[in-house]
N, C-alpha and C. Protein backbone atom coordinates (compact mmCIF):
# COMPACT_ATOMS: atom_id res chain seq x y z
N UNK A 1 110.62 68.55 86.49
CA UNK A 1 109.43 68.48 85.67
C UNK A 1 108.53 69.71 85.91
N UNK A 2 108.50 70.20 87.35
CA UNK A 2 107.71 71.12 87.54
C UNK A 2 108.34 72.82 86.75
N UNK A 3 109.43 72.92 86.58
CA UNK A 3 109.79 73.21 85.81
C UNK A 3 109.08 73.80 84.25
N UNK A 4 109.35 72.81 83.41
CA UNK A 4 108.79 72.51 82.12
C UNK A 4 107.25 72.65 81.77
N UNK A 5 107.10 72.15 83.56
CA UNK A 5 105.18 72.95 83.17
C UNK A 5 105.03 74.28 83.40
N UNK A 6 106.02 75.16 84.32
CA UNK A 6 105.65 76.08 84.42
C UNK A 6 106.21 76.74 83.05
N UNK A 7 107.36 76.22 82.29
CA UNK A 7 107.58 77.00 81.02
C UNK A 7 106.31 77.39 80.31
N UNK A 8 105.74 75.40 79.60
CA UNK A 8 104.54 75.68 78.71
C UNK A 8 103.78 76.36 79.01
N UNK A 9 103.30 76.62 80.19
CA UNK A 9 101.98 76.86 80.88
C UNK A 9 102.65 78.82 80.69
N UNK A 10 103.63 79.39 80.56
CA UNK A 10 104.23 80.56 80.16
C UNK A 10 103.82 80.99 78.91
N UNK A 11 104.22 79.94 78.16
CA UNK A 11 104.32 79.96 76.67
C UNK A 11 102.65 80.15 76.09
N UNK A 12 101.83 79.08 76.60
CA UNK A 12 100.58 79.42 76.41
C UNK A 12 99.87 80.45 76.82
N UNK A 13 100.08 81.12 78.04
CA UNK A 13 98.92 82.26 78.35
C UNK A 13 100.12 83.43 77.48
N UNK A 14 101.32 83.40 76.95
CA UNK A 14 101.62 84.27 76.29
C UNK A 14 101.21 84.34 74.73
N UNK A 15 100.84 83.29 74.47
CA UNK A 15 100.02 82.92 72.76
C UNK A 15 98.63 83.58 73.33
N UNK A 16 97.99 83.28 74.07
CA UNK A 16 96.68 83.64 74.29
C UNK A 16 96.64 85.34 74.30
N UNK A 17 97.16 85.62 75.42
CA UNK A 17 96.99 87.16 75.52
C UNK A 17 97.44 87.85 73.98
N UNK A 18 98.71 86.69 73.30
CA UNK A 18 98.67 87.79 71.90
C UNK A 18 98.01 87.71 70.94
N UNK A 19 97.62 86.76 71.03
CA UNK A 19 95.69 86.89 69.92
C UNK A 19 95.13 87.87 70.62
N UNK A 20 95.02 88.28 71.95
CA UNK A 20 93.83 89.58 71.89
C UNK A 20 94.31 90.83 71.75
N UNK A 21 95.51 90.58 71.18
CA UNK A 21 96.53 92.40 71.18
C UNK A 21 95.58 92.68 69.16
N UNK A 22 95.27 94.27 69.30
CA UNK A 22 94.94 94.96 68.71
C UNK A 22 95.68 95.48 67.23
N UNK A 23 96.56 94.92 66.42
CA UNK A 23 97.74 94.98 65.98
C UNK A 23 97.23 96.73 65.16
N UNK A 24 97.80 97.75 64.57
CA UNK A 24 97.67 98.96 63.93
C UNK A 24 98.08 98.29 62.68
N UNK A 25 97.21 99.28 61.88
CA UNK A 25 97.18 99.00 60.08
C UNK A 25 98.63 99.86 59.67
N UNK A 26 98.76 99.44 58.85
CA UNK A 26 100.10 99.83 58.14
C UNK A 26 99.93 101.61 57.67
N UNK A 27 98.32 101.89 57.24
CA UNK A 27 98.34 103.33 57.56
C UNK A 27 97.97 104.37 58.96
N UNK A 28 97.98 103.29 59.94
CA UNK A 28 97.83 103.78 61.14
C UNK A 28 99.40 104.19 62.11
N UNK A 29 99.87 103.09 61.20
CA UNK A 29 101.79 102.93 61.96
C UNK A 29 102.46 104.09 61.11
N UNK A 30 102.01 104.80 59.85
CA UNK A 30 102.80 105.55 59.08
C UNK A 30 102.32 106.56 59.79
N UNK A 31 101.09 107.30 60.17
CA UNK A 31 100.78 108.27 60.65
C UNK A 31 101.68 108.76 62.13
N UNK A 32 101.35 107.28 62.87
CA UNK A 32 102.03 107.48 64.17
C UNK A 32 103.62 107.87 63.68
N UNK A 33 103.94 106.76 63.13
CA UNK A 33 105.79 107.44 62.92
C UNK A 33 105.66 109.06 62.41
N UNK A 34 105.23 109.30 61.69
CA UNK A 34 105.01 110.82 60.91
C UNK A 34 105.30 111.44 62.64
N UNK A 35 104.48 111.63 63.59
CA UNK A 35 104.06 112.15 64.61
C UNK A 35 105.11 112.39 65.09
N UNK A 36 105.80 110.95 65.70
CA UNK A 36 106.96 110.93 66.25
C UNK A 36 107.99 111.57 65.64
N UNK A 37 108.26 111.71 64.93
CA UNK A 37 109.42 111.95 63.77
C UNK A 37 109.06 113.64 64.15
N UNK A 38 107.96 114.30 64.12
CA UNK A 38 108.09 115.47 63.79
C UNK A 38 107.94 116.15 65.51
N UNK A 39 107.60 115.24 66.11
CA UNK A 39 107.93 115.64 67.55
C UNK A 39 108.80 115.58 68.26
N UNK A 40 109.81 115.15 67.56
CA UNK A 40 111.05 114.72 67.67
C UNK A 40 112.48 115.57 67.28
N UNK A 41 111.90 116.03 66.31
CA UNK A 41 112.30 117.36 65.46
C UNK A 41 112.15 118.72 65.98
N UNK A 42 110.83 118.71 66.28
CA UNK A 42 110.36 120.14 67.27
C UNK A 42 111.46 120.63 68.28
N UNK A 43 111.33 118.84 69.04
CA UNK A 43 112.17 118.73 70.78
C UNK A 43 113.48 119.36 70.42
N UNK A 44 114.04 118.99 69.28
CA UNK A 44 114.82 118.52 69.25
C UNK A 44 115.70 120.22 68.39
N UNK A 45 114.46 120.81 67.94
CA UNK A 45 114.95 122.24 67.68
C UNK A 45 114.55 122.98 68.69
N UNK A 46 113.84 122.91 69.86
CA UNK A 46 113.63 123.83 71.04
C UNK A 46 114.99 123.47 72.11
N UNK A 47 115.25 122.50 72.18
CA UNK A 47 116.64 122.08 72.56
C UNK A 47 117.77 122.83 72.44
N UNK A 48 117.66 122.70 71.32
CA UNK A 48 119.25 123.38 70.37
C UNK A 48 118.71 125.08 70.58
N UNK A 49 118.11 125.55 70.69
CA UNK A 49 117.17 127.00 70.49
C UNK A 49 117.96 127.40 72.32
N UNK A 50 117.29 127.20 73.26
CA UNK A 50 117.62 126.82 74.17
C UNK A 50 118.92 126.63 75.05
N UNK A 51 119.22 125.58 74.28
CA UNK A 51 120.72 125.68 74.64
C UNK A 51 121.49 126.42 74.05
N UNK A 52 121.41 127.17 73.47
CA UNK A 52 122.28 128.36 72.71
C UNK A 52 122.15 129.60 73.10
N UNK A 53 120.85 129.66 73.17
CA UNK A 53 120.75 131.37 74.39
C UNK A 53 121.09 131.35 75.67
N UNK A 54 121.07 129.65 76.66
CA UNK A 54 121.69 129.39 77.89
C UNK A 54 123.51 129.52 77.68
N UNK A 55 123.58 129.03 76.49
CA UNK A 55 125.08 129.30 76.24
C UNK A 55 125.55 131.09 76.22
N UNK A 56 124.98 131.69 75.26
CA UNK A 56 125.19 133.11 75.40
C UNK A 56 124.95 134.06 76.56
N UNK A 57 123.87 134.00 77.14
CA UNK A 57 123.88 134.31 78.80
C UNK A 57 125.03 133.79 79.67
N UNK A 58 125.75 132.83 79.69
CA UNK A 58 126.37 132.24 80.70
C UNK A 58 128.38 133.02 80.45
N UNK A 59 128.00 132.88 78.83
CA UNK A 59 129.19 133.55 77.84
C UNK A 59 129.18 134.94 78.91
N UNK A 60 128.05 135.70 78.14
CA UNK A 60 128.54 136.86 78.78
C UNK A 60 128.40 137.57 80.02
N UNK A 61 127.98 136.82 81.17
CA UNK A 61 128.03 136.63 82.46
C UNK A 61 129.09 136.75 82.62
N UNK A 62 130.22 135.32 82.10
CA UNK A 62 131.57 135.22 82.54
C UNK A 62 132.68 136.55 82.31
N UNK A 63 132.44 137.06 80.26
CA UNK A 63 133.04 138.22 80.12
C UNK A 63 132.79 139.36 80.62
N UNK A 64 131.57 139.63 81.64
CA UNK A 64 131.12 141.31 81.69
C UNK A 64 131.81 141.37 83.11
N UNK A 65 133.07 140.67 83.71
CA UNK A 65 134.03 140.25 84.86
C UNK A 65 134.89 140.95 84.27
C-alpha cells in the first residue's frame, strides 16, 4: 500500500509543478527553432571547413616524405 501512496503522491506534485511551467507561444517556438536550425548549420559548415584543411595539412605532411 505504501507503495501506491508514494505513486499518487508522485503523480500529484508532478501535475502541480506542471501548472507552474511557463509554456512558449507558437511564435516564440518558431523563432527559437529558426535559431537552432541556423546554428546548427553554421556548426555544422565550420566543421566541414575545418575538417578539410585538417585533411589537406595531414595529406601533405604524409606526401612531402
Amino acid at each position: 500500500m505504501a507503495l501506491f501512496n508514494k505513486l499518487k503522491q508522485f503523480v500529484l506534485d508532478v501535475r502541480q509543478e506542471m501548472s507552474k511551467v511557463s509554456w512558449p507561444t507558437r511564435e516564440q517556438l518558431r523563432g527559437s527553432t529558426g535559431v537552432v536550425i541556423a546554428f546548427s548549420l553554421i556548426f555544422a559548415a565550420y566543421t566541414f571547413g575545418a575538417d578539410q584543411i585538417l585533411q589537406y595539412l595531414v595529406t601533405m605532411l604524409l606526401t612531402a616524405n
